[in-house]
Protein backbone atom coordinates (compact mmCIF):
# COMPACT_ATOMS: atom_id res chain seq x y z
CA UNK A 1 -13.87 -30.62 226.38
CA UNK A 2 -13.66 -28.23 223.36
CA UNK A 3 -16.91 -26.88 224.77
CA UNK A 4 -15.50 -25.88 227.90
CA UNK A 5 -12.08 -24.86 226.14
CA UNK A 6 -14.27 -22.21 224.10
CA UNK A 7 -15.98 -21.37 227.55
CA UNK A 8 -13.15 -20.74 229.39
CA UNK A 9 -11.74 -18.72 226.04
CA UNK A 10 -14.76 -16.59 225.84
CA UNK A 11 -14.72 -15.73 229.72
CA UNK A 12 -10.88 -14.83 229.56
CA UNK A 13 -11.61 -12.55 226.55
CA UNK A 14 -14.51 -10.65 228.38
CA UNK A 15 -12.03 -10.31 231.17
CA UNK A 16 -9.55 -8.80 229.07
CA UNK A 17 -12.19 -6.42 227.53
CA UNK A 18 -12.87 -5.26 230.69
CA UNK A 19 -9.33 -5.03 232.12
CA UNK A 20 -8.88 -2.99 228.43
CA UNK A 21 -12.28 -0.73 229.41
CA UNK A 22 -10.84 -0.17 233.12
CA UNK A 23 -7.24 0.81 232.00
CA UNK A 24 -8.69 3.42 228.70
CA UNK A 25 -10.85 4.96 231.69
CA UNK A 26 -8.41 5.48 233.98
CA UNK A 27 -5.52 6.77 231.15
CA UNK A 28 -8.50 9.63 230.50
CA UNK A 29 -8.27 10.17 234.08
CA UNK A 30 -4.79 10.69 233.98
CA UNK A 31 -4.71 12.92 230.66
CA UNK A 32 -7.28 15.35 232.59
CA UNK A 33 -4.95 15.21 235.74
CA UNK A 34 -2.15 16.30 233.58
CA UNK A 35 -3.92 18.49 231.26
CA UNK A 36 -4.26 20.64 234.27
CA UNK A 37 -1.00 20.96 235.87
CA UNK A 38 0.54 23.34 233.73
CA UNK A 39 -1.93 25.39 234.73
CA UNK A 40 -1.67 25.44 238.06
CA UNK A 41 1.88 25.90 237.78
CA UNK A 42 1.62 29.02 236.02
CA UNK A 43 -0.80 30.31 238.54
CA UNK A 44 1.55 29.30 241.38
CA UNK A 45 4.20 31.04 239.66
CA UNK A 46 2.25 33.85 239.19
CA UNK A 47 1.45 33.86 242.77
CA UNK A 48 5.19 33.68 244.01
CA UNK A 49 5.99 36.36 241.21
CA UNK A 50 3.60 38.80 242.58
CA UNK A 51 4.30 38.71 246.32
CA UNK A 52 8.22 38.59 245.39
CA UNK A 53 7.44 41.93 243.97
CA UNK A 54 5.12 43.44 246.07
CA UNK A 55 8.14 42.47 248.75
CA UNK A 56 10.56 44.14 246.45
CA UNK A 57 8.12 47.22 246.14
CA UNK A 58 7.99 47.68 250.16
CA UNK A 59 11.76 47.26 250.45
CA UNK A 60 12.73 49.83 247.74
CA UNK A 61 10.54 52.12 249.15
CA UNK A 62 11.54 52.32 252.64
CA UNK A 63 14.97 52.34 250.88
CA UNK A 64 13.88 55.39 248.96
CA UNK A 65 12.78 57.17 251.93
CA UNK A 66 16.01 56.54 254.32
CA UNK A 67 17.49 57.84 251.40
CA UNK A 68 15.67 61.06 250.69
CA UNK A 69 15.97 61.60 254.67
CA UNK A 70 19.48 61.30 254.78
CA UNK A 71 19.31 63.90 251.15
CA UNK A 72 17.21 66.35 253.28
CA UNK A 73 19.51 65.53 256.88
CA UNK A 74 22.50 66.41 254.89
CA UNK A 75 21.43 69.71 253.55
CA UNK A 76 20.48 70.65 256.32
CA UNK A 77 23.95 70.36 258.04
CA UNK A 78 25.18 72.13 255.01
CA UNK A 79 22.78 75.00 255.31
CA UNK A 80 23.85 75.10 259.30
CA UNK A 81 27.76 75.08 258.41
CA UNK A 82 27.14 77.78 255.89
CA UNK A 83 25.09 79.97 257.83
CA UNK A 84 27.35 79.16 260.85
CA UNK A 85 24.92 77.94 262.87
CA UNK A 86 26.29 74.19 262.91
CA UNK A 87 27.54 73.73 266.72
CA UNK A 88 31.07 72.82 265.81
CA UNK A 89 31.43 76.35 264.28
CA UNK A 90 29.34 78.17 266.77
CA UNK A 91 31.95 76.18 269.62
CA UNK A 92 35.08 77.37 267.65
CA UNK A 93 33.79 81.18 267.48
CA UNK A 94 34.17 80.83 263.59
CA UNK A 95 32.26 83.36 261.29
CA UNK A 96 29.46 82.18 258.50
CA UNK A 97 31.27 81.00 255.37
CA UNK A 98 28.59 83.57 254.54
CA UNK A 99 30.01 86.64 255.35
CA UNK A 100 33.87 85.10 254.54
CA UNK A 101 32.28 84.60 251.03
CA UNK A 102 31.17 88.56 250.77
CA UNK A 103 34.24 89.48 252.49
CA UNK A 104 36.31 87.80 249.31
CA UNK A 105 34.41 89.11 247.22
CA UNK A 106 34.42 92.83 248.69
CA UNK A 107 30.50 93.16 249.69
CA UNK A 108 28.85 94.87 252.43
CA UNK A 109 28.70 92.48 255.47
């Protein structure tokens, strides 16, 4: 019986060697998995960073250029008000601020 005791003994202690072997294998496994997360976190991020921008790029852009069309649109009516050619002016028989401007100030028209 003592025989078979020490048997049984020796057999549950390989078991739990093993068991012990299985589990240290699969905590490396687990360490690697982990290991490389951050990684591909930071690359993710990276990735969302960089199209968020190049989004943000494309919108200011086309923000700059309504802008610097409405600028140029603006002078434009400016220039036409000034030189009296605007239609509201032209309409209303009104003279160039132009010559009004040389005739304040006593030029030749």
């Amino acid at each position: 019986m003592a025989d078979r005791t020490a048997e049984e003994l020796r057999e549950l202690i390989r078991e739990g060697h093993a068991l012990l072997k299985d589990m240290r294998a699969e905590r490396r496994a687990i360490e690697q998995l982990l290991d490389g997360i951050p990684a591909r976190v930071d690359a993710r991020i990276e990735e969302r960073v960089k199209a968020g921008l190049e989004a943000l790029g494309k919108e200011t852009k086309a923000a700059m250029d309504r802008s610097v069309a409405k600028v140029g649109r603006e002078f434009d009516r400016l220039e036409a008000i000034l030189l009296g050619t605007d239609p509201a002016s032209r309409r209303q028989g009104k003279p160039p601020l132009e010559e009004l401007f040389r005739e304040r100030a006593g030029g030749p028209s």
